[in-house]
Protein backbone atom coordinates (compact mmCIF):
# COMPACT_ATOMS: atom_id res chain seq x y z
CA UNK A 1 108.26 115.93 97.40
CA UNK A 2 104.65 114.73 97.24
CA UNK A 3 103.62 111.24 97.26
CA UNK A 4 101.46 109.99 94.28
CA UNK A 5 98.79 107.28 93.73
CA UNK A 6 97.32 105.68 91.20
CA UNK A 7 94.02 104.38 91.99
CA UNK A 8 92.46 101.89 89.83
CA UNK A 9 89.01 101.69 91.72
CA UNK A 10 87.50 98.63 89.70
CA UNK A 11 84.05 97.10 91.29
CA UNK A 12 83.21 93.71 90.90
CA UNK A 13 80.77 91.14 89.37
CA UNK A 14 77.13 92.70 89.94
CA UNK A 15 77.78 96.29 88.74
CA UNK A 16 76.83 97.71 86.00
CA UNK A 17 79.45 100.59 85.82
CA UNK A 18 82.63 101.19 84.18
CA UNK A 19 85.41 101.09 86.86
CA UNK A 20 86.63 104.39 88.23
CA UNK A 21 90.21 105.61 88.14
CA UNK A 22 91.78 108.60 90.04
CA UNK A 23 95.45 110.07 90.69
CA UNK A 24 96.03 111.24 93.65
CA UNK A 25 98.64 113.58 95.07
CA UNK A 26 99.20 114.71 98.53
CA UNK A 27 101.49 117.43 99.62
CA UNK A 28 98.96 119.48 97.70
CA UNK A 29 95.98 117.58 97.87
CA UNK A 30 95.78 117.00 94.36
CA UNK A 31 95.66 115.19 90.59
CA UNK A 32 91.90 114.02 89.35
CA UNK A 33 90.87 112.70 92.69
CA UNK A 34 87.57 113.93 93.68
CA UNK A 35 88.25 114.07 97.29
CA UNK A 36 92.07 114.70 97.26
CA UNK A 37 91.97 116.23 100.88
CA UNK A 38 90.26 113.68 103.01
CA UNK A 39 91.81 110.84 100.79
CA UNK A 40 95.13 112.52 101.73
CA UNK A 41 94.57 113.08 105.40
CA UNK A 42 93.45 109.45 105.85
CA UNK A 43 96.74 108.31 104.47
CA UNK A 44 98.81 110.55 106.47
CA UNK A 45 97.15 108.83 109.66
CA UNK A 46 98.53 105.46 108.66
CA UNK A 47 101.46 107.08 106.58
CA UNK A 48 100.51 105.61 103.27
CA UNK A 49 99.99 102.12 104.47
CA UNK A 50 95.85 101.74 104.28
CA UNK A 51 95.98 98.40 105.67
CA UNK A 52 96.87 99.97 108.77
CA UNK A 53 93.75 101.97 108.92
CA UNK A 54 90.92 100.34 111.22
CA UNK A 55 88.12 101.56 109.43
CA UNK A 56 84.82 103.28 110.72
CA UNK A 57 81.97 102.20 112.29
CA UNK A 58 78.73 102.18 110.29
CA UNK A 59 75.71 99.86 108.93
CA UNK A 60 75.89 98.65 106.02
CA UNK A 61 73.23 96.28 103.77
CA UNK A 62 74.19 93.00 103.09
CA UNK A 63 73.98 92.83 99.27
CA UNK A 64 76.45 90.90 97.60
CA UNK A 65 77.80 94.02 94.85
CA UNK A 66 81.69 93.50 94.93
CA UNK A 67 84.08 96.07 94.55
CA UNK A 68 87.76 95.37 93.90
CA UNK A 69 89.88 98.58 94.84
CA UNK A 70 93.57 98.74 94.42
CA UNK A 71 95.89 101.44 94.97
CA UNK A 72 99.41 101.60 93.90
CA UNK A 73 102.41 104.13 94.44
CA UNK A 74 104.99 105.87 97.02
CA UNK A 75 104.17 107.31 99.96
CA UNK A 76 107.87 109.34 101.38
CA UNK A 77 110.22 107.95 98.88
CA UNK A 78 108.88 104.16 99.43
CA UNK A 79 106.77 101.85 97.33
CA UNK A 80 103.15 100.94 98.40
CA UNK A 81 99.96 99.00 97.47
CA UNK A 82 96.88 97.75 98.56
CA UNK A 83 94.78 95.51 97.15
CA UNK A 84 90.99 94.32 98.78
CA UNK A 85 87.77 93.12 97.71
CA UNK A 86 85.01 93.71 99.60
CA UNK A 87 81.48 92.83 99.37
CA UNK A 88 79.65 95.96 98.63
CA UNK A 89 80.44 99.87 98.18
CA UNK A 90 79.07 100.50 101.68
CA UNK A 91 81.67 98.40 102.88
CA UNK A 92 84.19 99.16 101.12
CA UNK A 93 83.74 103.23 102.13
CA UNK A 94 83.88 102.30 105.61
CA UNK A 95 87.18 100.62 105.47
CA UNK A 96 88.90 102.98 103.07
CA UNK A 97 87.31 105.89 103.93
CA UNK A 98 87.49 108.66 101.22
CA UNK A 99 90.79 106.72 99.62
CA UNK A 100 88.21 104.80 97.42
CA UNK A 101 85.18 107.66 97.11
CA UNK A 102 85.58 108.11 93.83
């Protein structure tokens, strides 16, 4: 059975956008999630739990542009979530990766 996401991407005070949502299924990389594979193969690495992942190494700027992300569903039969602001999208790609590239 796959494991589904809902991903309510919102950003933060300072951006001008509408918030971004995707659904994301894995078992067959799939739903409306532009990235569905490497979103997928991140959270097999830490199977589902993205608080587990360490992030990656990069440079980011250091505007202040907040982005909320949250991500809600079940990853093999079991509830999961995450929930993180961070303080710009730079940041927040480097910690989750293609979860959030939406």
């Amino acid at each position: 059975m796959p494991d589904h996401y809902r991903q309510p991407a919102g950003r933060g005070h300072g951006w001008r956008g509408a918030p971004a949502t995707a659904r994301l299924t894995c078992g067959w990389d799939g739903g409306t999630h532009p990235k569905a594979a490497a979103a997928c193969a991140l959270l097999t690495t830490v199977e589902g739990d993205l608080a587990r992942h360490p992030g990656e190494r990069g440079a980011c700027t250091k505007e202040h542009h907040p982005h909320t992300v949250s991500l809600s569903g079940t990853w093999n039969g079991r509830n999961v979530s995450y929930l993180r602001t961070f303080g710009n999208r730079c940041v927040m790609l480097l910690a989750t990766g293609a979860v959030f590239d939406l």
